[in-house]
Protein backbone atom coordinates (compact mmCIF):
# COMPACT_ATOMS: atom_id res chain seq x y z
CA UNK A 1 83.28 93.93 99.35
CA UNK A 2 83.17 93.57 95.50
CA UNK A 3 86.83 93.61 93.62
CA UNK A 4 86.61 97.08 92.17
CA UNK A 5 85.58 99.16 95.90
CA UNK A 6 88.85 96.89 97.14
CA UNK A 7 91.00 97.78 94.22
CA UNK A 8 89.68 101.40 94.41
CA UNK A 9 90.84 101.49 98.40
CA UNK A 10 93.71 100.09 97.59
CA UNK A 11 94.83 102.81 95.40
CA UNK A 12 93.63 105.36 97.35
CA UNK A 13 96.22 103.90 100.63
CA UNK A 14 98.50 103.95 97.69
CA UNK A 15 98.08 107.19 96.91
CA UNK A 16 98.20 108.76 100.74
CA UNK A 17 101.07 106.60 102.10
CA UNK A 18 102.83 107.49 98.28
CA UNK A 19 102.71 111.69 99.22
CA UNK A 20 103.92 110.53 103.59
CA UNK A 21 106.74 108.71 101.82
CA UNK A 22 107.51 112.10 99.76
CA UNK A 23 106.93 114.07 102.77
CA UNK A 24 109.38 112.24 104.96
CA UNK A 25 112.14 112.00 102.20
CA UNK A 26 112.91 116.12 102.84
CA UNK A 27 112.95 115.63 106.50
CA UNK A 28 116.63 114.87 107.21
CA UNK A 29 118.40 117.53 104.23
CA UNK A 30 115.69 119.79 106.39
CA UNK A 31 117.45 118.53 109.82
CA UNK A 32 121.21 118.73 108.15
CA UNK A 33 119.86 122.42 107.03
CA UNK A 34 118.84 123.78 110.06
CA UNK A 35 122.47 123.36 111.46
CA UNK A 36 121.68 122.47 115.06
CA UNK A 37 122.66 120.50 117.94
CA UNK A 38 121.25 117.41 118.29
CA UNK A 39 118.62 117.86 121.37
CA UNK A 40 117.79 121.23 120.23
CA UNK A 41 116.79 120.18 116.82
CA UNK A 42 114.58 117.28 118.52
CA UNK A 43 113.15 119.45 120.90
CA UNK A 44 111.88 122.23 118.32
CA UNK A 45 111.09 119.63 116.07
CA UNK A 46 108.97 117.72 118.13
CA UNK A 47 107.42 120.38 119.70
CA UNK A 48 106.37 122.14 116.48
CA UNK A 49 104.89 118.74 115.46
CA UNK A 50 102.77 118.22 118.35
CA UNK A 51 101.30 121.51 117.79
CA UNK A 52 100.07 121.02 114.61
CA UNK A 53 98.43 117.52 116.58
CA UNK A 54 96.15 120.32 118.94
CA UNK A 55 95.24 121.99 115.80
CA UNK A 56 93.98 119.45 113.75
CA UNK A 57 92.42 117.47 116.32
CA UNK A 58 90.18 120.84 117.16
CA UNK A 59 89.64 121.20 113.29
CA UNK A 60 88.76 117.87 112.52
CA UNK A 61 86.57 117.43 115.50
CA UNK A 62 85.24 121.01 116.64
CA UNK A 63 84.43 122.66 112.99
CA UNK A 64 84.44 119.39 110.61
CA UNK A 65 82.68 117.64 113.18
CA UNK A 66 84.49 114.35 112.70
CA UNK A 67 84.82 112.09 115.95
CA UNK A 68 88.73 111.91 115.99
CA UNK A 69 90.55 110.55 118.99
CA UNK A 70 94.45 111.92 119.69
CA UNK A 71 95.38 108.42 121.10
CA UNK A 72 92.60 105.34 120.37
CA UNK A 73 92.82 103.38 123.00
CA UNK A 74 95.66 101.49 124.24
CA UNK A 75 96.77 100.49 120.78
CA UNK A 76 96.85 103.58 119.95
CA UNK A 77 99.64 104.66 123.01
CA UNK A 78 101.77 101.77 122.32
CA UNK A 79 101.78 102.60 118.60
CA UNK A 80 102.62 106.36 119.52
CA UNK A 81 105.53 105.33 122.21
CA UNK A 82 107.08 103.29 119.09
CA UNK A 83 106.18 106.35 116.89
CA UNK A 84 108.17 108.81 120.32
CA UNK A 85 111.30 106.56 120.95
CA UNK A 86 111.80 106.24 117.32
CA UNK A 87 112.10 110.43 117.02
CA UNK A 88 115.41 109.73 119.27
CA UNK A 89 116.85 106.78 117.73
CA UNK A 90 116.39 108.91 114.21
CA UNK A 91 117.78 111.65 115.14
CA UNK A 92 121.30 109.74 116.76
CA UNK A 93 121.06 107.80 113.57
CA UNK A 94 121.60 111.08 111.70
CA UNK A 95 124.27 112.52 113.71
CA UNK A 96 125.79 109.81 113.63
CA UNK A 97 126.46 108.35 110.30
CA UNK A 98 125.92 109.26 107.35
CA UNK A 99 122.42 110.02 105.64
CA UNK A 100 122.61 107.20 102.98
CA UNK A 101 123.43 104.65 105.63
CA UNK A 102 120.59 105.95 107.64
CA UNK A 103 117.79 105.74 105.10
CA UNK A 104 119.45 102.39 103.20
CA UNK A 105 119.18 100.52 106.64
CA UNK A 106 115.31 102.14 107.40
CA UNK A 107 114.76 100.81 104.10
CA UNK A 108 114.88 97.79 106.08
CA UNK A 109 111.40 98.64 107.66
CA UNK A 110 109.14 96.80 105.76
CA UNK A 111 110.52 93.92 106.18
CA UNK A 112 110.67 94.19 109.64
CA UNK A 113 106.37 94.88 109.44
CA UNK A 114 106.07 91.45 107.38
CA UNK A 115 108.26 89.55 110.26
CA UNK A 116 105.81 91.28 112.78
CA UNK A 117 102.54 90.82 110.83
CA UNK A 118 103.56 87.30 110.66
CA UNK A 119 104.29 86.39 114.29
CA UNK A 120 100.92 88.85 115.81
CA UNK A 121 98.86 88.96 112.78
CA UNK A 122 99.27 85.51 111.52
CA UNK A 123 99.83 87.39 107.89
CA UNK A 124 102.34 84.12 106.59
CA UNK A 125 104.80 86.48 104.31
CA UNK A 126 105.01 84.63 100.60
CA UNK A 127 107.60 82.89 99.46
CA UNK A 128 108.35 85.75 97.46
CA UNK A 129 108.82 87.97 100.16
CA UNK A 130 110.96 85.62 102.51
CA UNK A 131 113.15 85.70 99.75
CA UNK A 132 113.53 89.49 99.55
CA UNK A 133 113.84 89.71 103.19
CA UNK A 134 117.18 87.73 102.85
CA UNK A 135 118.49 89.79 99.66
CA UNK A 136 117.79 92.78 101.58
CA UNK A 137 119.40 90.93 104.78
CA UNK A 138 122.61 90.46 102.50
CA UNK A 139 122.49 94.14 101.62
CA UNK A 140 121.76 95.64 105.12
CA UNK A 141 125.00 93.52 105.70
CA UNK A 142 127.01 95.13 103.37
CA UNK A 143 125.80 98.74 104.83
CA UNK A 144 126.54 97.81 108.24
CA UNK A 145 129.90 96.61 107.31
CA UNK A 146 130.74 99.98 105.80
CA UNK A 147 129.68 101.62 109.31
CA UNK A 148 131.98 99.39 110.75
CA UNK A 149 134.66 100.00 109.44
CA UNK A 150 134.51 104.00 109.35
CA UNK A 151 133.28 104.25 112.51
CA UNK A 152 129.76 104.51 111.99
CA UNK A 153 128.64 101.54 113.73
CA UNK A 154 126.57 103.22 117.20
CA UNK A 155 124.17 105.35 114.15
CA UNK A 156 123.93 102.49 111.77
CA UNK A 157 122.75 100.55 114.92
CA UNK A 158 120.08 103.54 115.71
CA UNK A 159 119.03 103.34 112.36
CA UNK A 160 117.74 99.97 112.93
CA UNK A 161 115.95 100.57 115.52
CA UNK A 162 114.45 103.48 114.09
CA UNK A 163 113.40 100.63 111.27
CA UNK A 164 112.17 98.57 114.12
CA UNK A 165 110.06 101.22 116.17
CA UNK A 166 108.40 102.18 112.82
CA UNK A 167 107.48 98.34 111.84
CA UNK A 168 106.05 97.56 114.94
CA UNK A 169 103.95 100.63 114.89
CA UNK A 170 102.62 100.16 111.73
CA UNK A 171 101.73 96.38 112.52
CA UNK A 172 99.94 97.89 115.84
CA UNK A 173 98.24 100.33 113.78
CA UNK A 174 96.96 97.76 111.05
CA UNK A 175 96.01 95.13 113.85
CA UNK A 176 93.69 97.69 115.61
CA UNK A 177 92.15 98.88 112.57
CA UNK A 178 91.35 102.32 114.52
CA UNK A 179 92.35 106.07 112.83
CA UNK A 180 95.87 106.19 113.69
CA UNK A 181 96.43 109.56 111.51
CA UNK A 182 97.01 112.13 114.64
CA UNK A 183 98.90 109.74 116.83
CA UNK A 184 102.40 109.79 115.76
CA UNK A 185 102.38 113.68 116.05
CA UNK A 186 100.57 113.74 119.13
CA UNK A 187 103.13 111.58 120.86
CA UNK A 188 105.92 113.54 119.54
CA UNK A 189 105.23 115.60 123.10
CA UNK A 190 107.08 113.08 124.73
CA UNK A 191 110.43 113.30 122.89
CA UNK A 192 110.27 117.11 123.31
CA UNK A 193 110.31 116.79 126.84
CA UNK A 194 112.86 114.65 126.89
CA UNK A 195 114.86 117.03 124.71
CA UNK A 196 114.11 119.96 126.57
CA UNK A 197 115.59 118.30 129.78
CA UNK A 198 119.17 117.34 128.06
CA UNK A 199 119.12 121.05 126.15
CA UNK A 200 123.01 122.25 126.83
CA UNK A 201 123.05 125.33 129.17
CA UNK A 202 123.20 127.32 126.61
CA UNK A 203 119.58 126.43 125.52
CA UNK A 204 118.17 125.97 121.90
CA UNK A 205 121.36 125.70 119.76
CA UNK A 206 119.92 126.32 116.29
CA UNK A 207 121.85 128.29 113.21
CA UNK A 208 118.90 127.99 110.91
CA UNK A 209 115.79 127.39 113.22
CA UNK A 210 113.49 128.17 110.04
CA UNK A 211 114.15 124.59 108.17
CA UNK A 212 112.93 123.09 111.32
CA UNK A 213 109.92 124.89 112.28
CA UNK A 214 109.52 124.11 108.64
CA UNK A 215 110.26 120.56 108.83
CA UNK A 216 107.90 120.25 112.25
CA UNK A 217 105.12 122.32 111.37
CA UNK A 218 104.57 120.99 107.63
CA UNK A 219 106.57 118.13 106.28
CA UNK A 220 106.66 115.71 109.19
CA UNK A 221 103.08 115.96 109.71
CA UNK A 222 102.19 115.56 106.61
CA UNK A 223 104.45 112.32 105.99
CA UNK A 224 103.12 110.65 109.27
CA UNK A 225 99.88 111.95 108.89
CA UNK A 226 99.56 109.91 105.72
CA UNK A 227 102.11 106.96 106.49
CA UNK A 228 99.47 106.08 109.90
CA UNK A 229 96.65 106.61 107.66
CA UNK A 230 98.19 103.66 105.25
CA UNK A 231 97.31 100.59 107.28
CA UNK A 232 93.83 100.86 106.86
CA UNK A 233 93.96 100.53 103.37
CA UNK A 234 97.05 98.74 102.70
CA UNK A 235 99.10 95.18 104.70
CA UNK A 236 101.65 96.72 106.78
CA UNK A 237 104.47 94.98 104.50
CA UNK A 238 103.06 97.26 101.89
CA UNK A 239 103.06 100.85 104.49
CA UNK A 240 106.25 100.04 105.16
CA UNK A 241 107.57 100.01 101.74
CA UNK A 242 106.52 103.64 101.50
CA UNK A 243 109.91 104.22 103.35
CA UNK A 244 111.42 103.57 100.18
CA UNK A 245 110.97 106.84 99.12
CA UNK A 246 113.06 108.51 101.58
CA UNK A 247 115.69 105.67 100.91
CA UNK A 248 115.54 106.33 96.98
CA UNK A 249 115.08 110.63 97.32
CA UNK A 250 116.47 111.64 100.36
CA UNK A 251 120.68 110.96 99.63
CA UNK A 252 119.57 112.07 96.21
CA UNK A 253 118.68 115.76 98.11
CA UNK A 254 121.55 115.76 100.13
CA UNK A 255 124.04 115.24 97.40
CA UNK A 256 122.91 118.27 95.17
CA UNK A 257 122.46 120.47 98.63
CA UNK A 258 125.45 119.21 100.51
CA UNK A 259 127.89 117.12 98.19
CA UNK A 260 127.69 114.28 100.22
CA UNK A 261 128.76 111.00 98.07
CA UNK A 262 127.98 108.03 99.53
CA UNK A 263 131.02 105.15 99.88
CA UNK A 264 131.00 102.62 97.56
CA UNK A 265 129.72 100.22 100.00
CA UNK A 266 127.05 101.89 101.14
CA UNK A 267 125.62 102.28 97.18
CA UNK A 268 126.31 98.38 96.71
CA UNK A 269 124.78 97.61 99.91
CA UNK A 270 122.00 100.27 99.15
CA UNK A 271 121.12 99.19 95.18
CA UNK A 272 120.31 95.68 96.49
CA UNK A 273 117.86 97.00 99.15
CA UNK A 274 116.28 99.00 96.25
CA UNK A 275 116.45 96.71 93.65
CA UNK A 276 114.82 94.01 96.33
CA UNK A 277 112.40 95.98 97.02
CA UNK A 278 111.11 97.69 93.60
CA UNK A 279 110.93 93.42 92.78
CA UNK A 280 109.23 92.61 95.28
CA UNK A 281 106.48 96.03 95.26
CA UNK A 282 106.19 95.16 91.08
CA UNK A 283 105.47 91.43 91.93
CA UNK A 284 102.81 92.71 94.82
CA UNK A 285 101.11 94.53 92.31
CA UNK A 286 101.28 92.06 89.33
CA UNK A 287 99.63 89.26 92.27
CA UNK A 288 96.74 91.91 93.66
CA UNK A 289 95.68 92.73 89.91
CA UNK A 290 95.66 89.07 88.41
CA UNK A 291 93.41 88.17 92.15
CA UNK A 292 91.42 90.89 91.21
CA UNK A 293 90.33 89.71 87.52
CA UNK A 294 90.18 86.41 88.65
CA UNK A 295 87.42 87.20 90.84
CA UNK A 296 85.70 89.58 88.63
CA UNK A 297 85.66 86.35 86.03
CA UNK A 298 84.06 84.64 89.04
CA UNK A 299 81.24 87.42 89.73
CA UNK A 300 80.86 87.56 86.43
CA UNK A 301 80.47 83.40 86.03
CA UNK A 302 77.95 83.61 89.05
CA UNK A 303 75.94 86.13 87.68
């Protein structure tokens, strides 16, 4: 593979897991929108999301003619029962604290991929990294503190699982190497089963059902779509970074829509995750580009 077709698919994963991490930054002031109870909102949500799965399997495969599988393999089911569990812990993490706790402590998730690429994949994090991972352990600190102390402890907790569930799928998905595009929405079946089961008697409890058919049938594909399409192109450190655009856009959202102002903690705790990260991405980038000219000086030496 010669430098430029590697730097070239590198900025194309750039480019698709950039627009998931867009995507998913609307999904919970779409969620806080909708003004539902919490199983209804999973169920329709998750429903919605596994029907736009059907569709684009049949489009891709029946009328593009492109050999797509729903679930590859056995990789491809443990990556999507991460990808299912994760749609509860999410969605108790957002009931349950508030949304700048939630997406400071997913923030958390690539992190968690480089701890997990390191153990399965034998991808040794740099020195640079290891170091960011215990800023941003510092910072998650502070965050969880906060919850702590307000009461906010159970959806802080769910949050990092939610950062957990999404690491280890990603690691999955970039250890497999197979098309894991369609399997985060295909699995989302399972949580809406689940959902409909613990539905109050009442049924589907929904002010605003439009922001989540919305959410379910547009933005949430598209984000996972593209975040599962990012470990073929990109380390699973890197995919999981992605996240930071929900952590940087989403509170942003639900301030001017809501007026919800995050406590001091949680920004303190939150600007060191960000600031840890936008280091570390910057110093990623600055290390891929002076590998690349290096070994363009080397073709160009051999030549």
């Amino acid at each position: 593979m010669t430098p430029s077709f590697d730097a070239a698919r590198h900025r194309r994963g750039l480019a698709i897991t950039g627009l998931g991490g867009l995507a998913l930054s609307f999904d919970i002031p779409l969620i806080r929108s909708a003004n539902g109870e919490v199983w209804s909102i999973l169920a329709l949500r998750s429903l919605s999301t596994f029907i736009v799965a059907l569709v684009a399997w049949f489009v891709l495969n029946r009328v593009l003619g492109r050999r797509v599988s729903l679930i590859p393999g056995k990789a491809g089911l443990v990556a999507g029962l991460f990808y299912a569990i994760n749609s509860f812990t999410f969605l108790l993490a957002v009931f349950n604290t508030s949304t700048a706790n939630v997406v400071f402590v997913l923030a958390f998730t690539s992190m968690f991929a480089a701890i997990l690429s390191w153990i399965f994949l034998k991808e040794r994090p740099s020195n640079a990294t290891l170091l960011t991972m215990a800023v941003m352990v510092f910072g998650v600190g502070i965050i969880v503190q906060d919850g702590l102390e307000s009461g906010h402890l159970f959806g802080d907790a769910m949050a990092a699982c939610s950062a957990c569930l999404l690491a280890g799928a990603i690691t999955i998905a970039r250890k497999s190497g197979r098309d894991m595009a369609l399997v985060p929405l295909t699995t989302a079946i399972f949580p809406a089963i689940a959902a409909f089961l613990l539905l109050p008697p009442s049924g589907i409890s929904i002010a605003e059902p439009g922001y989540i058919l919305f959410n379910g049938l547009v933005m949430i594909p598209l984000a996972f779509f593209c975040l599962a399409t990012g470990p073929r192109y990109l380390s699973a450190p890197e995919v999981g970074m992605f996240y930071l655009l929900e952590t940087i856009l989403a509170p942003i959202w639900v301030w001017i829509v809501f007026s919800e102002t995050p406590t001091t903690q949680t920004l303190l705790g939150g600007a060191i995750l960000v600031l840890a990260l936008i280091g570390h991405s910057f110093w990623q980038m600055r290390n891929k580009a002076m590998k690349a000219h290096k070994a363009q000086i080397q073709c160009a030496e051999l030549g």
